[in-house]
Protein backbone atom coordinates (compact mmCIF):
# COMPACT_ATOMS: atom_id res chain seq x y z
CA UNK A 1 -86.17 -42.81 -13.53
CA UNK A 2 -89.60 -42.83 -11.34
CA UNK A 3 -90.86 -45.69 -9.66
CA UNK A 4 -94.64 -46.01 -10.60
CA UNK A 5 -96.74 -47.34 -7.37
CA UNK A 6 -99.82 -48.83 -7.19
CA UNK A 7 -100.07 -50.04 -3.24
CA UNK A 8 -99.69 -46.79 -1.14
CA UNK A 9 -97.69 -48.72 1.36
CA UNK A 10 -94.72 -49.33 -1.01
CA UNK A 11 -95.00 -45.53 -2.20
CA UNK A 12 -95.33 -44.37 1.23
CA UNK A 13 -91.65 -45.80 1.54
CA UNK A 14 -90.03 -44.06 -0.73
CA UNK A 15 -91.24 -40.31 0.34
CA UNK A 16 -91.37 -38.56 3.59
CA UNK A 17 -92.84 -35.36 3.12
CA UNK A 18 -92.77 -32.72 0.92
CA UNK A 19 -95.21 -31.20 -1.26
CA UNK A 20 -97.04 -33.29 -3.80
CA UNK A 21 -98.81 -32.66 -6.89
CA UNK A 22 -101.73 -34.40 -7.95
CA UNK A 23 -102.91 -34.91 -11.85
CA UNK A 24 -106.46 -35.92 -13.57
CA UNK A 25 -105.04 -36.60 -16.50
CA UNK A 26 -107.78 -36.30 -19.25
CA UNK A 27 -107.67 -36.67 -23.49
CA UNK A 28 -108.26 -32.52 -23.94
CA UNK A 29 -107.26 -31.43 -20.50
CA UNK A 30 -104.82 -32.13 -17.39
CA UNK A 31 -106.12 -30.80 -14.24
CA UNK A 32 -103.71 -30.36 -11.43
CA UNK A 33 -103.26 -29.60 -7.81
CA UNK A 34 -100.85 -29.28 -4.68
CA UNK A 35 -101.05 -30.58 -1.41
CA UNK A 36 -98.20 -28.56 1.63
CA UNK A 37 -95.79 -29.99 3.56
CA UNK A 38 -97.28 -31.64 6.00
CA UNK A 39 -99.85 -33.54 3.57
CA UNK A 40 -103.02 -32.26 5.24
CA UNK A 41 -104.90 -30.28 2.35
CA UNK A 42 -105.19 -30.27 -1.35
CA UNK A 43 -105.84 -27.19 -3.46
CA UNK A 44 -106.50 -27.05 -7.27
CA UNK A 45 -103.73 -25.38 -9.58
CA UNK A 46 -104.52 -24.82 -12.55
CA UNK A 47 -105.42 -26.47 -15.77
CA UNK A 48 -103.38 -27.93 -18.91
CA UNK A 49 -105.36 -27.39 -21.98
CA UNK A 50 -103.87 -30.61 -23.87
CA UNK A 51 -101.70 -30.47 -27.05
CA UNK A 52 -98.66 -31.67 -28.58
CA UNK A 53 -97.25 -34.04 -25.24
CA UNK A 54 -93.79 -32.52 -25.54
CA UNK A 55 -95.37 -29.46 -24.79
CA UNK A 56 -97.53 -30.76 -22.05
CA UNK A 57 -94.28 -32.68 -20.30
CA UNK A 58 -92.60 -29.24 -20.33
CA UNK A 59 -95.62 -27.39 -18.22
CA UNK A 60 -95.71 -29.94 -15.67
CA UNK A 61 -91.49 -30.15 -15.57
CA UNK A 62 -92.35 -26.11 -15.02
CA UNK A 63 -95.21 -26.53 -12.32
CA UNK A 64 -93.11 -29.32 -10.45
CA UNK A 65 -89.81 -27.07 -10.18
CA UNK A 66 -91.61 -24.02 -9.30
CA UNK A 67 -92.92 -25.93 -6.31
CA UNK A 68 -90.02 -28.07 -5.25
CA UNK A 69 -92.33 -31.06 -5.54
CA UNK A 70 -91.39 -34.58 -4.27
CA UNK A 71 -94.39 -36.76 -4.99
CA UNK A 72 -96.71 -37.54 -8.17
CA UNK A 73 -100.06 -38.70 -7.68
CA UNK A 74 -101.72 -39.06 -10.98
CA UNK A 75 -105.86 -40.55 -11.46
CA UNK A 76 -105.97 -43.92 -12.36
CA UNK A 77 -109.47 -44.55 -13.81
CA UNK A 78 -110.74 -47.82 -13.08
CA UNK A 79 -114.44 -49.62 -13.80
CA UNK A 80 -116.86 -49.79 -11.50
CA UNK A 81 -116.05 -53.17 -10.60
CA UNK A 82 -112.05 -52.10 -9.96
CA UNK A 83 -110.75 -53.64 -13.53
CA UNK A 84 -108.37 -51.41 -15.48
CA UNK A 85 -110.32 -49.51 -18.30
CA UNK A 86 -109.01 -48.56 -21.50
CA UNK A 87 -108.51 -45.26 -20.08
CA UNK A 88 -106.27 -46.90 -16.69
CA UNK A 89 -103.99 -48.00 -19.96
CA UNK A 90 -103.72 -44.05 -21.55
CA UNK A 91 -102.69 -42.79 -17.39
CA UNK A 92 -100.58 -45.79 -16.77
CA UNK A 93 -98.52 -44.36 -20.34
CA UNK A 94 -98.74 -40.98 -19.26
CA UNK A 95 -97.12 -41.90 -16.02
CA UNK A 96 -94.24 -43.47 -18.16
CA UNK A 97 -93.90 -41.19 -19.71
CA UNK A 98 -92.97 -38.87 -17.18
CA UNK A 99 -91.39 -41.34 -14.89
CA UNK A 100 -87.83 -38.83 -16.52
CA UNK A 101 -88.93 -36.78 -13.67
CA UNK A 102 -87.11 -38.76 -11.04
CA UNK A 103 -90.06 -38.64 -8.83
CA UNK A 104 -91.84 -40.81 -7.16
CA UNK A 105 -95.73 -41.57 -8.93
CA UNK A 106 -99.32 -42.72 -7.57
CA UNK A 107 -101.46 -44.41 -9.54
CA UNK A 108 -104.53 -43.54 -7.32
CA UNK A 109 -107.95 -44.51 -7.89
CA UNK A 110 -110.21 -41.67 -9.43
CA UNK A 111 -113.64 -43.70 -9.75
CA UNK A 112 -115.36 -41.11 -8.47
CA UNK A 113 -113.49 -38.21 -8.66
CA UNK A 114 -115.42 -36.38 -11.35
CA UNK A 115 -118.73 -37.08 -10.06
CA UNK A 116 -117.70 -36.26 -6.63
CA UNK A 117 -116.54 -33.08 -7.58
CA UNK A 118 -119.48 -31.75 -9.96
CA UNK A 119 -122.13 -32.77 -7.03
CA UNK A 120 -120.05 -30.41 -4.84
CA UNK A 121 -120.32 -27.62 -7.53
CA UNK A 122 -124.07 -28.07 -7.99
CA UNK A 123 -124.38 -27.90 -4.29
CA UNK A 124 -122.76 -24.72 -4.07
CA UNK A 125 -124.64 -23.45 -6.84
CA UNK A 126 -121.27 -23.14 -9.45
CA UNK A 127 -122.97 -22.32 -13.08
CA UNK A 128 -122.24 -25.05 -15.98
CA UNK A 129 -119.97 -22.77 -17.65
CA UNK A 130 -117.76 -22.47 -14.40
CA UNK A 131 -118.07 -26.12 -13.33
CA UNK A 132 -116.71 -27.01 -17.07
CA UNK A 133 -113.58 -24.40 -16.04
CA UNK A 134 -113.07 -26.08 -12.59
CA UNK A 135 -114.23 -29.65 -12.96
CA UNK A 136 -110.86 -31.19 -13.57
CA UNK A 137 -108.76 -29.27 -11.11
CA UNK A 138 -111.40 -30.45 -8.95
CA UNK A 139 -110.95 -33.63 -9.88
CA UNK A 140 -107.04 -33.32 -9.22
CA UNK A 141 -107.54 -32.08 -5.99
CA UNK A 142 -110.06 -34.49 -5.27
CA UNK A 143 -107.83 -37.45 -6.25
CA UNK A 144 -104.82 -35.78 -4.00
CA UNK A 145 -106.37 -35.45 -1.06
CA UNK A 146 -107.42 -39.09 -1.45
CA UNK A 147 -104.09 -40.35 -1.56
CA UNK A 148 -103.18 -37.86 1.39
CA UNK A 149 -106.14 -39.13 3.71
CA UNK A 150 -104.73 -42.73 2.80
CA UNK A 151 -100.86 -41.76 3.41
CA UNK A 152 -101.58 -40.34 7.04
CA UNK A 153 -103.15 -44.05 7.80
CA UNK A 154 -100.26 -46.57 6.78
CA UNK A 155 -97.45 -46.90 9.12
């Protein structure tokens, strides 16, 4: 079974390296993305369009083993004033119920995330359609390299 982290210290302990993959884990969709190695860069995957959960679990189990992944890091959606949301409840679950993976998980905070990562797009210029496409691997990405940044500055 997973241990489920919430103080990047403590998961920092338990992993050395390896690639990681990070999820925004949404009601329709699950957005995901990889970091290398080395923990330097994040890059969006691709996206889970949301159905029966058995059938979501065995996509991820898929994505994970095609990558030789060590690490989870999965959004943790929190209020603007950093209390747990109804929605912190539905990823804390989610983590869970993947903690079968025998790998370790990140709850990371994903406050901004979304918004972060739709600015970006309107910046570049993205149309709505394709930000709608992109917005959650985005997100994932977003949220990975977060936890990355953070990993590289705990001893």
């Amino acid at each position: 079974m997973s241990i489920i982290y919430d103080n990047i210290a403590d998961f920092k302990q338990h992993i050395d390296s390896g690639i990681m993959l990070g999820l925004d884990v949404g009601s329709k969709t699950i957005g995901t993305a990889f970091c290398d190695n080395r923990w330097s860069i994040a890059s969006p995957h691709m996206l889970i369009k949301r159905s029966k959960f058995t059938k979501d679990k065995i996509m991820l189990q898929n994505i994970i083993q095609n990558r030789d992944t060590r690490a989870l890091v999965i959004g943790l959606p929190l209020n603007l004033d950093g209390s747990e949301s109804p929605r912190s409840q539905s990823s804390r679950a989610f983590a869970k119920n993947i903690s079968d993976f025998d790998l370790p998980i990140l709850l990371w905070d994903e406050r901004w995330s979304t918004l972060a990562v739709e600015r970006a797009m309107i910046d570049a210029d993205v149309s709505r359609s394709k930000r709608a496409e992109r917005i959650d691997n985005g997100a994932a990405a977003y949220i990975l390299q977060g936890a990355i940044d953070a990993l590289s500055n705990v001893d």
